[in-house]
C-alpha atoms as a PDB file:
ATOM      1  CA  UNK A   1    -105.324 291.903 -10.133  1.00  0.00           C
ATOM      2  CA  UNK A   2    -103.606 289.826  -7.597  1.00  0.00           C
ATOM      3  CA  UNK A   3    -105.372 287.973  -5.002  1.00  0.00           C
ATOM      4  CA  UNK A   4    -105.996 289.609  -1.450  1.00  0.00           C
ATOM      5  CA  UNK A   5    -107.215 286.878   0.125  1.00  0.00           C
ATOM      6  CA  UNK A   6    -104.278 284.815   2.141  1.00  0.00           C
ATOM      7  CA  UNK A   7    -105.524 281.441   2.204  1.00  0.00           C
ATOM      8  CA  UNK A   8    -105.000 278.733   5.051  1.00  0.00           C
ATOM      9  CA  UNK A   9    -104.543 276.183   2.317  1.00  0.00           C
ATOM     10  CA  UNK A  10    -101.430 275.388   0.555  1.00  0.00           C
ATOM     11  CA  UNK A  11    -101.405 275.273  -3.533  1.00  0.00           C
ATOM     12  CA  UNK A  12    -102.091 271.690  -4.047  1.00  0.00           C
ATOM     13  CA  UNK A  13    -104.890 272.036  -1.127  1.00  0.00           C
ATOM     14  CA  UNK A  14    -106.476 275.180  -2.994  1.00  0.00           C
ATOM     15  CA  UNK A  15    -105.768 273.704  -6.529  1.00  0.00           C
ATOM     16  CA  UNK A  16    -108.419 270.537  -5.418  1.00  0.00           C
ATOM     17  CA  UNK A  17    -110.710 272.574  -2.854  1.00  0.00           C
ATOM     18  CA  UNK A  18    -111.056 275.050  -5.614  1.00  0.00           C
ATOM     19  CA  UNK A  19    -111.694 272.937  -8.339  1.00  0.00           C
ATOM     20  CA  UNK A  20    -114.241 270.930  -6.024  1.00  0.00           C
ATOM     21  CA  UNK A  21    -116.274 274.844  -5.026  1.00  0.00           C
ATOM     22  CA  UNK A  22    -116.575 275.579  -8.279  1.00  0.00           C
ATOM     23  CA  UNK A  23    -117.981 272.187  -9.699  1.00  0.00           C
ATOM     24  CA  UNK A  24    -120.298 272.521  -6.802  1.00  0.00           C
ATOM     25  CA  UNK A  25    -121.099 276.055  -7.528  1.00  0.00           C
ATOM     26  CA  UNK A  26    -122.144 275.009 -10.779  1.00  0.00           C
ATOM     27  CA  UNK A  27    -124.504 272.601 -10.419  1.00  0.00           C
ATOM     28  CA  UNK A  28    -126.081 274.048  -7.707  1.00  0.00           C
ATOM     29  CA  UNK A  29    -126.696 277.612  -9.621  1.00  0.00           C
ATOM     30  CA  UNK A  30    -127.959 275.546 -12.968  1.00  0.00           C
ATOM     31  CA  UNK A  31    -130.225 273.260 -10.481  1.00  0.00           C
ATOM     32  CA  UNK A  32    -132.127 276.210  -9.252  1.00  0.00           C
ATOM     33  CA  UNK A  33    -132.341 277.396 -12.789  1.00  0.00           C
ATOM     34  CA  UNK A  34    -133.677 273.824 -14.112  1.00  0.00           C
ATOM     35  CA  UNK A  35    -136.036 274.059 -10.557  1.00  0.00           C
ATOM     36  CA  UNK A  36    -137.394 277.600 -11.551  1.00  0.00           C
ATOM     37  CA  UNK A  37    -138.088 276.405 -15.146  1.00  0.00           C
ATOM     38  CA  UNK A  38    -140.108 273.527 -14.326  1.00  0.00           C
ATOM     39  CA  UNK A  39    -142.002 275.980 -11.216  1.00  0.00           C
ATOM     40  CA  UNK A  40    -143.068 278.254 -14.556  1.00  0.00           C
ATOM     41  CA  UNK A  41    -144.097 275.374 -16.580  1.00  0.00           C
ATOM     42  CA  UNK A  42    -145.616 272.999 -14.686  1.00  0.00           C
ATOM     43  CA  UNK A  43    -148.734 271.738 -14.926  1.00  0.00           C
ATOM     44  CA  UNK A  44    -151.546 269.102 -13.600  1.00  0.00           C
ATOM     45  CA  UNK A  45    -153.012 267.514 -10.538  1.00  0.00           C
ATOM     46  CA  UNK A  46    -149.813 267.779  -8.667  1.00  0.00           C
ATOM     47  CA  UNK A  47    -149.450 271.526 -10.189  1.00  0.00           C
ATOM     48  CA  UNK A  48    -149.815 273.041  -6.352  1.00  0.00           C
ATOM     49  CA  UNK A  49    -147.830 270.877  -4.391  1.00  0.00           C
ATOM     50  CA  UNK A  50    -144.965 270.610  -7.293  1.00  0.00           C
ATOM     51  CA  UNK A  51    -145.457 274.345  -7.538  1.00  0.00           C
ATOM     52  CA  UNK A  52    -144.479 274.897  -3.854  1.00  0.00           C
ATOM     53  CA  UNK A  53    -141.755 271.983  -3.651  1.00  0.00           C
ATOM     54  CA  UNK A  54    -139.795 274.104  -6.786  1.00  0.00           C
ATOM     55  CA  UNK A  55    -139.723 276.712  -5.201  1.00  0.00           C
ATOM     56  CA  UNK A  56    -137.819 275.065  -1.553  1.00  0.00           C
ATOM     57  CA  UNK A  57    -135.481 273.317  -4.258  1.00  0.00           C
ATOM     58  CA  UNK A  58    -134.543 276.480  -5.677  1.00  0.00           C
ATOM     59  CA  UNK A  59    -134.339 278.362  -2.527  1.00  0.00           C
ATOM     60  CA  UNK A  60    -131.648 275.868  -0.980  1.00  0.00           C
ATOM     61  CA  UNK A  61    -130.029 275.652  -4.041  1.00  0.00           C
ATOM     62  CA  UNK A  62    -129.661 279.372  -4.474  1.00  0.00           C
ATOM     63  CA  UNK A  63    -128.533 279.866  -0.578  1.00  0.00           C
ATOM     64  CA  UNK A  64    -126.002 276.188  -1.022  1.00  0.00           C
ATOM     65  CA  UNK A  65    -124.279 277.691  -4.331  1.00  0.00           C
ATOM     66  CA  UNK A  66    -123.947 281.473  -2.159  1.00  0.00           C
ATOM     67  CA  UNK A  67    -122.309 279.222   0.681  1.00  0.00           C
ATOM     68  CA  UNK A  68    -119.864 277.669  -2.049  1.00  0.00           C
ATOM     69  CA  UNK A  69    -119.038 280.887  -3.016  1.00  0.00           C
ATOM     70  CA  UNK A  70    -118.313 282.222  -0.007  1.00  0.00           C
ATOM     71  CA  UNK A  71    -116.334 279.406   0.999  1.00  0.00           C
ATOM     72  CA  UNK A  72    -114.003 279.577  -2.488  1.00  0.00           C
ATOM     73  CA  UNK A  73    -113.331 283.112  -1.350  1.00  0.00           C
ATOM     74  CA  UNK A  74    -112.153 282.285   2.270  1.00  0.00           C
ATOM     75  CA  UNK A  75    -109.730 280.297   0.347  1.00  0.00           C
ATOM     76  CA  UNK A  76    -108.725 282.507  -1.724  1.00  0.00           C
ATOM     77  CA  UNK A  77    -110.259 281.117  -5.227  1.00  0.00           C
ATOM     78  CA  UNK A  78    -112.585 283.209  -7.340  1.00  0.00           C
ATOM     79  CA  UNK A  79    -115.957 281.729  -7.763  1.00  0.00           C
ATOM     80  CA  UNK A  80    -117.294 281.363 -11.284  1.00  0.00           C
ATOM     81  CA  UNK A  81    -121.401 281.879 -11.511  1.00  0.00           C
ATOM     82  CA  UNK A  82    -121.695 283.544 -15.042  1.00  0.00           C
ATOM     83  CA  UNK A  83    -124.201 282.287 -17.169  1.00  0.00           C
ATOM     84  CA  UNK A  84    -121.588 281.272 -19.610  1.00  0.00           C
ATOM     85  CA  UNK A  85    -119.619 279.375 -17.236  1.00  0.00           C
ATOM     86  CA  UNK A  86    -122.750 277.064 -16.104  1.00  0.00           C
ATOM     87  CA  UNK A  87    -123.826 276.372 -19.528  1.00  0.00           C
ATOM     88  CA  UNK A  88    -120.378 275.445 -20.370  1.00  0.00           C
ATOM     89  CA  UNK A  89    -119.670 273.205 -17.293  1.00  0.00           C
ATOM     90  CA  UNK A  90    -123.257 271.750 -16.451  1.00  0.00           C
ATOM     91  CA  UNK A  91    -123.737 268.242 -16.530  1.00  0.00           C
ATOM     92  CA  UNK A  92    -127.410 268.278 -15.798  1.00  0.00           C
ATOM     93  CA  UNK A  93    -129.622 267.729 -18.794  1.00  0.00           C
ATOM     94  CA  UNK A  94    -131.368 270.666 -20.297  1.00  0.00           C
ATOM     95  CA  UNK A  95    -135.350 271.082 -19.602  1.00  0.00           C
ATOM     96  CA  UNK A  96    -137.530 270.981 -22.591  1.00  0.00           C
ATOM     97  CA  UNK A  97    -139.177 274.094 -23.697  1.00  0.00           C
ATOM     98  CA  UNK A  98    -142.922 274.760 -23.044  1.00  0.00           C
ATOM     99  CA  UNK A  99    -145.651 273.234 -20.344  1.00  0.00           C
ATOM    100  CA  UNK A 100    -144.115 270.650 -18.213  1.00  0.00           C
ATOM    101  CA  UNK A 101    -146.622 267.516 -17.158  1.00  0.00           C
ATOM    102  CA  UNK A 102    -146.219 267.162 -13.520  1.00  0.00           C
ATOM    103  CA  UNK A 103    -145.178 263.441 -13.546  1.00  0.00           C
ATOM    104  CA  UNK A 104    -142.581 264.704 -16.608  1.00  0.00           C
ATOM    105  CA  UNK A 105    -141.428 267.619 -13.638  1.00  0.00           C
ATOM    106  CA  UNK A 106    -140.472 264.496 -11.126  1.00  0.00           C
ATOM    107  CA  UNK A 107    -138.583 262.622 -13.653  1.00  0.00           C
ATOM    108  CA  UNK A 108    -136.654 265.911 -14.210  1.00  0.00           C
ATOM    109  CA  UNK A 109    -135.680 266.224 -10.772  1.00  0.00           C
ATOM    110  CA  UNK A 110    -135.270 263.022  -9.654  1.00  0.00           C
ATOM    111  CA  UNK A 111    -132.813 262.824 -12.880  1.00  0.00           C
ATOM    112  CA  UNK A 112    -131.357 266.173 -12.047  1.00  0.00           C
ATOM    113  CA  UNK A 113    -130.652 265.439  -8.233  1.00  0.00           C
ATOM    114  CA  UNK A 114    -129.182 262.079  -9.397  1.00  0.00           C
ATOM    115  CA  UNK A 115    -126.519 264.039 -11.412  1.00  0.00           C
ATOM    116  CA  UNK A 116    -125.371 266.899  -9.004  1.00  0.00           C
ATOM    117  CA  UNK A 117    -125.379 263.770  -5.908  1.00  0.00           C
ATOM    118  CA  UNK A 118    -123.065 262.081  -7.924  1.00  0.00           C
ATOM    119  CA  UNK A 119    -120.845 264.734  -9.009  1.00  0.00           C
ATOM    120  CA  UNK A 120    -121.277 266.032  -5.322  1.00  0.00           C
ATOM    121  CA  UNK A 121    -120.122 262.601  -3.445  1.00  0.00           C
ATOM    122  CA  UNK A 122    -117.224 262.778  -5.725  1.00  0.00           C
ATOM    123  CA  UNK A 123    -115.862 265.917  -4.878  1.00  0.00           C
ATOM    124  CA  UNK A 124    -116.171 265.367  -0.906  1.00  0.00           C
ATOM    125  CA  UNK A 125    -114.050 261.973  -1.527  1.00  0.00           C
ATOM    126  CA  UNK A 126    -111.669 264.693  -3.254  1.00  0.00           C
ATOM    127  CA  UNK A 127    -111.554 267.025  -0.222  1.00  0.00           C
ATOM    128  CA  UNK A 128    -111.010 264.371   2.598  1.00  0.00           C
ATOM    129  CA  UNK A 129    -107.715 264.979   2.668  1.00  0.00           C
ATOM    130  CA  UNK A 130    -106.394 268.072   1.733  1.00  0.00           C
ATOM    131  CA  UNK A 131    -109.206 270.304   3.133  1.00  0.00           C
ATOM    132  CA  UNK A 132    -111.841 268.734   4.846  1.00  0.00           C
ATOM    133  CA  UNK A 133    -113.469 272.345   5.865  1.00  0.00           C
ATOM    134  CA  UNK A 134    -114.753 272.178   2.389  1.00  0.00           C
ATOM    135  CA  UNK A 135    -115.502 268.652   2.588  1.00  0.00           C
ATOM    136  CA  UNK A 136    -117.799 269.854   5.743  1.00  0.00           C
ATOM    137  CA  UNK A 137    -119.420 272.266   3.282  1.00  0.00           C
ATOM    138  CA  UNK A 138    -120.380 269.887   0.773  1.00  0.00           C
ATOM    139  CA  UNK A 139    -121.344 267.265   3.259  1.00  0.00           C
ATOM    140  CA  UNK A 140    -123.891 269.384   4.296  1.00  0.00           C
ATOM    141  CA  UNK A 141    -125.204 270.640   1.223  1.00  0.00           C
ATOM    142  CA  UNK A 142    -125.642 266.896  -0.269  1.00  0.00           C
ATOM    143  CA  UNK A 143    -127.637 265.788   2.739  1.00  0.00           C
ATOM    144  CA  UNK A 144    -130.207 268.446   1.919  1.00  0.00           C
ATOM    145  CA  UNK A 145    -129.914 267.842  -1.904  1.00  0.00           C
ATOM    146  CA  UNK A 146    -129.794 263.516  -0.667  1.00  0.00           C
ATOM    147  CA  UNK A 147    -133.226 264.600   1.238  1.00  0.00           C
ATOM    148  CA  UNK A 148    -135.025 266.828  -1.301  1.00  0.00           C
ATOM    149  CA  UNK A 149    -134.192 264.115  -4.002  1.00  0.00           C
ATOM    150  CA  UNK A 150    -135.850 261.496  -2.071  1.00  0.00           C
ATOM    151  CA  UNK A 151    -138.891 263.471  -1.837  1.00  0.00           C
ATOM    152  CA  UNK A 152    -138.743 264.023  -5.434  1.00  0.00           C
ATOM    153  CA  UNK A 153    -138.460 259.975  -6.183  1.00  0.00           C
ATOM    154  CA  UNK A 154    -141.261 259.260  -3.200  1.00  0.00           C
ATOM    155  CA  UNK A 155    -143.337 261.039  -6.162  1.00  0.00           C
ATOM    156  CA  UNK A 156    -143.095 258.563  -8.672  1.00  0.00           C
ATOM    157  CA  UNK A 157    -143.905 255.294  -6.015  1.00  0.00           C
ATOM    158  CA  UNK A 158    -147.131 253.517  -7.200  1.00  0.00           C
END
């Protein structure tokens, strides 16, 4: 089926904003599936706190990857969010099976964030230039993820 979506962006322009959306798109849908994992498994004297602080990761994660989405449509790229697809593409390392201490939760995060801010801060160098709306989108998105990954490392401070 051909696209009905005219985009504002010229091939090269949706070729790299594209590319960048649906990099983004996947490691924010497989973070909120690593957050959601630890929130069921979890366990100790942080349990509560950890418990609740999951669930805001997963949240923004959830509402950052619909905004990606969104955007790759208004530009006239499909976005990619199968199951499949993440596992394929995800850089972020895979959470053990079974009960989850909570100082082994933190390390996953902090490890986790680490990955997708990386990947992130390279695609908004990518979008300067040919389509810095996008840029502006991911921009935004990383200083949330920037934020909730320093409260992750403030964790492990002694």
């Amino acid at each position: 089926m051909a696209n009905s979506i005219k985009s504002p962006l010229n091939p090269d322009q949706q070729k790299i904003a594209g590319e960048a959306l649906q990099g983004a798109l996947v490691d924010l849908m497989d973070l909120s599936l690593v957050g959601k994992q630890a929130h069921w498994n979890v366990y100790g004297r942080h349990f509560r706190s950890l418990h609740l602080q999951l669930d805001e990761v997963v949240d923004h994660a959830r509402t950052s990857a619909d905004t990606v989405a969104e955007r790759a449509v208004a530009i006239g790229v499909s976005p990619d969010g199968r199951a499949g697809t993440i596992a394929k593409l995800t850089k972020i390392e895979n959470v053990p099976t079974g009960q989850l201490a909570d100082s082994e939760v933190v390390r996953i995060l902090v490890d986790a964030f680490e990955t997708v801010i990386a990947r992130m801060r390279e695609r908004i160098d990518a979008t300067a230039d040919p389509d810095p709306v996008t840029q502006d989108v991911l921009i935004g998105i990383s200083s949330q993820l920037e934020k909730e990954a320093w409260m992750f490392q403030a964790e492990l401070a002694h």
